[in-house]
PDB file of N, CA and C in Angstrom:
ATOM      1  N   UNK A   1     105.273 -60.823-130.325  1.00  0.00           N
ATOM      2  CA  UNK A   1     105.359 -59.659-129.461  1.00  0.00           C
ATOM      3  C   UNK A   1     104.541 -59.891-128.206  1.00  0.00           C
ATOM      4  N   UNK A   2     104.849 -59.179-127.067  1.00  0.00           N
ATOM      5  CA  UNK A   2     104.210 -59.123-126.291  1.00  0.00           C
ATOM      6  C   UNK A   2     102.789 -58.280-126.217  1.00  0.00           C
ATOM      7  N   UNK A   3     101.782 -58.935-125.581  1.00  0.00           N
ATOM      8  CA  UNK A   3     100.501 -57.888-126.173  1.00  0.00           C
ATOM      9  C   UNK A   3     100.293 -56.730-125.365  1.00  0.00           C
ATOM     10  N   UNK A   4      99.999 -55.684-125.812  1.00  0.00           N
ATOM     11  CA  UNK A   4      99.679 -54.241-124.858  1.00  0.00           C
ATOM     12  C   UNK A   4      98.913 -54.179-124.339  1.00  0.00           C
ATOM     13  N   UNK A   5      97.678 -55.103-124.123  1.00  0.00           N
ATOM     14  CA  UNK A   5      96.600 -55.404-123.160  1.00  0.00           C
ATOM     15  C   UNK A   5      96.729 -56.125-122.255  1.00  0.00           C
ATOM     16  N   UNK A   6      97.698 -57.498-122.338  1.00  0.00           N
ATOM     17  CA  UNK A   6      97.851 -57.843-121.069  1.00  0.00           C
ATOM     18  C   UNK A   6      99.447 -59.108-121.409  1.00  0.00           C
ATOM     19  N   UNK A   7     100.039 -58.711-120.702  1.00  0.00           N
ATOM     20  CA  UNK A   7     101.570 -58.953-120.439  1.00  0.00           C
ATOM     21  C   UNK A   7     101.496 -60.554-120.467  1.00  0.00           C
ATOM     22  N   UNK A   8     100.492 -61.381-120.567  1.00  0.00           N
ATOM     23  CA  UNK A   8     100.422 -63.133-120.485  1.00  0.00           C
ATOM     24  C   UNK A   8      99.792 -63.436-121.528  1.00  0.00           C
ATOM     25  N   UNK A   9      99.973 -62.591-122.619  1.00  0.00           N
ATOM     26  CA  UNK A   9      99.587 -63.032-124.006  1.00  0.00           C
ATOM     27  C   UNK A   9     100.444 -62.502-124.679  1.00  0.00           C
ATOM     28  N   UNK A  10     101.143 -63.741-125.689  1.00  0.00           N
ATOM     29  CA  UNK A  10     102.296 -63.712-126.770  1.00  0.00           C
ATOM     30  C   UNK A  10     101.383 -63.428-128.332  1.00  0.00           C
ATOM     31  N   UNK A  11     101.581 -62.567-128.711  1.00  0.00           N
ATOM     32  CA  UNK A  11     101.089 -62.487-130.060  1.00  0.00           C
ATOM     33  C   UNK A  11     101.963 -62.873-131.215  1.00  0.00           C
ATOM     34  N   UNK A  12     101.886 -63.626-132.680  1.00  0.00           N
ATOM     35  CA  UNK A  12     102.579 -63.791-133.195  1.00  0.00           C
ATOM     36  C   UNK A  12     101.627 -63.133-134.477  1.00  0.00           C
ATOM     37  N   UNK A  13     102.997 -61.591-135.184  1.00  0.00           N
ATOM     38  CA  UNK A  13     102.509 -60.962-135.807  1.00  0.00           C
ATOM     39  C   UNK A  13     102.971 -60.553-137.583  1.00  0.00           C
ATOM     40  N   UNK A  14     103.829 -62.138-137.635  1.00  0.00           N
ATOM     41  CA  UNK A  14     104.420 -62.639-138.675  1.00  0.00           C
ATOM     42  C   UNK A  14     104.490 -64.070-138.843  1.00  0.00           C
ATOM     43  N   UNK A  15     105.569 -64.822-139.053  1.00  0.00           N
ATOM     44  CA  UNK A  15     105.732 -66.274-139.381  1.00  0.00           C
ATOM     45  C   UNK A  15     106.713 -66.571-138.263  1.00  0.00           C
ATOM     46  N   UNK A  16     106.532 -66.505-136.798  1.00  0.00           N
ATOM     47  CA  UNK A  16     106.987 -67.090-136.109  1.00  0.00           C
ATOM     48  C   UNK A  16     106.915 -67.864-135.661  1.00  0.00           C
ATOM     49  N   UNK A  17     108.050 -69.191-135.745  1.00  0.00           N
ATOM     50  CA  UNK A  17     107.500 -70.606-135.106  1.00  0.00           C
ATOM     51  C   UNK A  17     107.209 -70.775-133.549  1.00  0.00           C
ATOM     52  N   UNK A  18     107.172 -72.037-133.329  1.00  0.00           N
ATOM     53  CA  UNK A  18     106.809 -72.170-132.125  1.00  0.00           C
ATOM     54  C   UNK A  18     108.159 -72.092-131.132  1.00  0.00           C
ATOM     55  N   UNK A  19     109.233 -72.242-131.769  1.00  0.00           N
ATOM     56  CA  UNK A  19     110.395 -72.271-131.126  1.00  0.00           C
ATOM     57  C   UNK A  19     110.666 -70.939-131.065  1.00  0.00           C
ATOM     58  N   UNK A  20     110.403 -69.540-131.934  1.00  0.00           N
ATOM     59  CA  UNK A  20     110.243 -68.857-131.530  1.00  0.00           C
ATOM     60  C   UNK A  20     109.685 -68.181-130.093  1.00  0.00           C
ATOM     61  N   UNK A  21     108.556 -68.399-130.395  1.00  0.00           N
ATOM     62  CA  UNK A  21     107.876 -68.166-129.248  1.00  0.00           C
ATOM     63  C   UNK A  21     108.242 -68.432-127.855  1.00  0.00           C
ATOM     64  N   UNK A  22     108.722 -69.572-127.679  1.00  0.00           N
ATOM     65  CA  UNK A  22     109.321 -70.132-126.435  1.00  0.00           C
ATOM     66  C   UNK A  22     110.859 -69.453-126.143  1.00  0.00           C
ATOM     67  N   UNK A  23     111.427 -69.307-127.212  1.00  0.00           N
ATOM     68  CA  UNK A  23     112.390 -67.927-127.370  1.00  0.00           C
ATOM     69  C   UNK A  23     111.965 -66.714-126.291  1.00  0.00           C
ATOM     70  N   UNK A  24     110.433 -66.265-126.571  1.00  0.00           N
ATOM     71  CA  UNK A  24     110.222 -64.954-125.895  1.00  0.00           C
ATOM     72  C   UNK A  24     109.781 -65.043-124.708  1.00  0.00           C
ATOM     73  N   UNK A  25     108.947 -66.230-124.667  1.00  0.00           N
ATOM     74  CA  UNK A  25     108.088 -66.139-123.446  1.00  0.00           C
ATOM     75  C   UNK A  25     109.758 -66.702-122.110  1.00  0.00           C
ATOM     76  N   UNK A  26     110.932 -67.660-122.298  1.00  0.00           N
ATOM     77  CA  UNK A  26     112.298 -67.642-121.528  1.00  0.00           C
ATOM     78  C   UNK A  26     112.641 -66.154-121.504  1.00  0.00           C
ATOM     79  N   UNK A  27     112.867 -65.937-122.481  1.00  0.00           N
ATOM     80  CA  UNK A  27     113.332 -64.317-122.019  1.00  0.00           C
ATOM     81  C   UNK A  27     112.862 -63.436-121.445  1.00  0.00           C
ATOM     82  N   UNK A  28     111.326 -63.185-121.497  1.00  0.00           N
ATOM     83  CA  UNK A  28     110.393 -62.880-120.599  1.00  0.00           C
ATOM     84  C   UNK A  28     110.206 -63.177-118.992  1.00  0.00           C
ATOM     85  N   UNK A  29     110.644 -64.618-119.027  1.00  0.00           N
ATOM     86  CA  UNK A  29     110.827 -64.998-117.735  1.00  0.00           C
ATOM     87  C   UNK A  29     112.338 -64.694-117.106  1.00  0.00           C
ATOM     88  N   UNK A  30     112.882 -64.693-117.834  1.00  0.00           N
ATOM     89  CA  UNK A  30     114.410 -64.231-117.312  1.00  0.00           C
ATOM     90  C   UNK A  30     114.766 -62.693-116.719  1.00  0.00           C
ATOM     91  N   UNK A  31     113.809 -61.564-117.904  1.00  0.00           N
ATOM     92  CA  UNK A  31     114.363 -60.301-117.758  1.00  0.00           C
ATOM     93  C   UNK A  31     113.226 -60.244-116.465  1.00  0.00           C
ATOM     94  N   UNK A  32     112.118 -60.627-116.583  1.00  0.00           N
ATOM     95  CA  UNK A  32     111.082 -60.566-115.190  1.00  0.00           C
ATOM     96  C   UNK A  32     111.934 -60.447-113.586  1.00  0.00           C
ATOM     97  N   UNK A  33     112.687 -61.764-113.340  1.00  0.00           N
ATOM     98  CA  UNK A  33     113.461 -62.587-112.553  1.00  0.00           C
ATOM     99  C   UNK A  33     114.439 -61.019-112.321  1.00  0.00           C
ATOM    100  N   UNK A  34     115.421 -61.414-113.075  1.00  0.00           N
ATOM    101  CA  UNK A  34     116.290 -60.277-113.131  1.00  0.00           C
ATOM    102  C   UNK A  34     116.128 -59.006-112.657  1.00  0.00           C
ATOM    103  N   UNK A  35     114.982 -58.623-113.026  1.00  0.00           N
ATOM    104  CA  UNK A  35     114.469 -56.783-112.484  1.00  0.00           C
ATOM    105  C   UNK A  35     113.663 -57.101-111.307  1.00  0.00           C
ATOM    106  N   UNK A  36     112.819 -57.885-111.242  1.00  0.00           N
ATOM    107  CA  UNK A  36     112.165 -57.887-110.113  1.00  0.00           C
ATOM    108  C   UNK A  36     112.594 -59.060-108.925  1.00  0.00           C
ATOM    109  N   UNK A  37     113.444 -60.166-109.463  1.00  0.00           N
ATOM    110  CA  UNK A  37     113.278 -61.445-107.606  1.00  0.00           C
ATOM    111  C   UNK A  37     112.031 -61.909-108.208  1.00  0.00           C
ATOM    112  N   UNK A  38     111.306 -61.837-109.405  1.00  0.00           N
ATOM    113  CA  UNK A  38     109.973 -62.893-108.872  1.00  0.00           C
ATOM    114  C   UNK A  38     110.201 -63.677-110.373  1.00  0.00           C
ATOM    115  N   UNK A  39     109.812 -65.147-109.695  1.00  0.00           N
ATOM    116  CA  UNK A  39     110.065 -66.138-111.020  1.00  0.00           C
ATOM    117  C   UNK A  39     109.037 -66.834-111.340  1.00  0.00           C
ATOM    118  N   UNK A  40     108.362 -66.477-112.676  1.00  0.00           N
ATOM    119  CA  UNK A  40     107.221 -66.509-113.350  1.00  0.00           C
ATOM    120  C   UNK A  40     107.348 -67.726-114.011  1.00  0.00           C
ATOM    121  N   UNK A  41     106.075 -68.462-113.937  1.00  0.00           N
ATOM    122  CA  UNK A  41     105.642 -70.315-113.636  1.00  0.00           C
ATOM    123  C   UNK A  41     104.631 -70.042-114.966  1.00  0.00           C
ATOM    124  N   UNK A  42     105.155 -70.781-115.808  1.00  0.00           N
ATOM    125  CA  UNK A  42     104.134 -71.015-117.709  1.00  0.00           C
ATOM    126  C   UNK A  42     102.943 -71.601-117.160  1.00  0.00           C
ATOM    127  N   UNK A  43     101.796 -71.013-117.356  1.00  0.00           N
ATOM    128  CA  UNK A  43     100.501 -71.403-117.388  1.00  0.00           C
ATOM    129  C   UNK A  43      99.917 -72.715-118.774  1.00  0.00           C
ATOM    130  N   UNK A  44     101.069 -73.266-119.205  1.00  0.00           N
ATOM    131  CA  UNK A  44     100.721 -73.866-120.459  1.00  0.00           C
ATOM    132  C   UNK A  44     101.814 -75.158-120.495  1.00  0.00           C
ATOM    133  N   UNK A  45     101.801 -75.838-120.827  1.00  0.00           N
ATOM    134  CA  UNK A  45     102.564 -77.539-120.623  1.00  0.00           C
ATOM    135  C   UNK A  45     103.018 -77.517-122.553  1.00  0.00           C
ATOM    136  N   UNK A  46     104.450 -77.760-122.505  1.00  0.00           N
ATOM    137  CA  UNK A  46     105.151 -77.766-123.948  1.00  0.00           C
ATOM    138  C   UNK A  46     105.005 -79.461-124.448  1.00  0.00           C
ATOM    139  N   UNK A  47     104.724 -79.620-125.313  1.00  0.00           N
ATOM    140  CA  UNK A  47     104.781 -80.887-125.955  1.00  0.00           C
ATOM    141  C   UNK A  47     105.786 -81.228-127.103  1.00  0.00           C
ATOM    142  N   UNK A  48     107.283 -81.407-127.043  1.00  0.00           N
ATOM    143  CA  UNK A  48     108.213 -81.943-128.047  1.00  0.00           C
ATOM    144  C   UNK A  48     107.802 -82.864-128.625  1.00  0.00           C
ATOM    145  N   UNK A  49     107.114 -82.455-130.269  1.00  0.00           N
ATOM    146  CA  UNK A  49     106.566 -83.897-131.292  1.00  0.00           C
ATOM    147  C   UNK A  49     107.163 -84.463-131.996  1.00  0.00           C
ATOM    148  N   UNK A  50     108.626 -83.674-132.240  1.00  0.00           N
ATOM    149  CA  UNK A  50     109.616 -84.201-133.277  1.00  0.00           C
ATOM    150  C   UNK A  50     109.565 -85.029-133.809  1.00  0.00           C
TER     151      UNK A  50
END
């Protein structure tokens, strides 16, 4: 979920993986984009370990 204190913290408040997550935080950046024109840049670098 997104946290109610501050909108750049993803909380995970079950067994969600990490692919999850990256699930929310794209969609997050998408519906952002979409309503507002402004396109929001990940403060965090993804590492594929497969």
């Amino acid at each position: 979920m997104i946290s109610e204190k501050h909108a750049n913290f993803i909380i995970n408040t079950g067994d969600a993986k990490s692919k999850d997550v990256l699930y929310l935080i794209e969609l997050i950046r998408k519906k952002v984009y979409h309503y507002s024109g402004i396109k929001l840049i990940r403060e965090i670098i993804v590492i594929d370990r497969r």
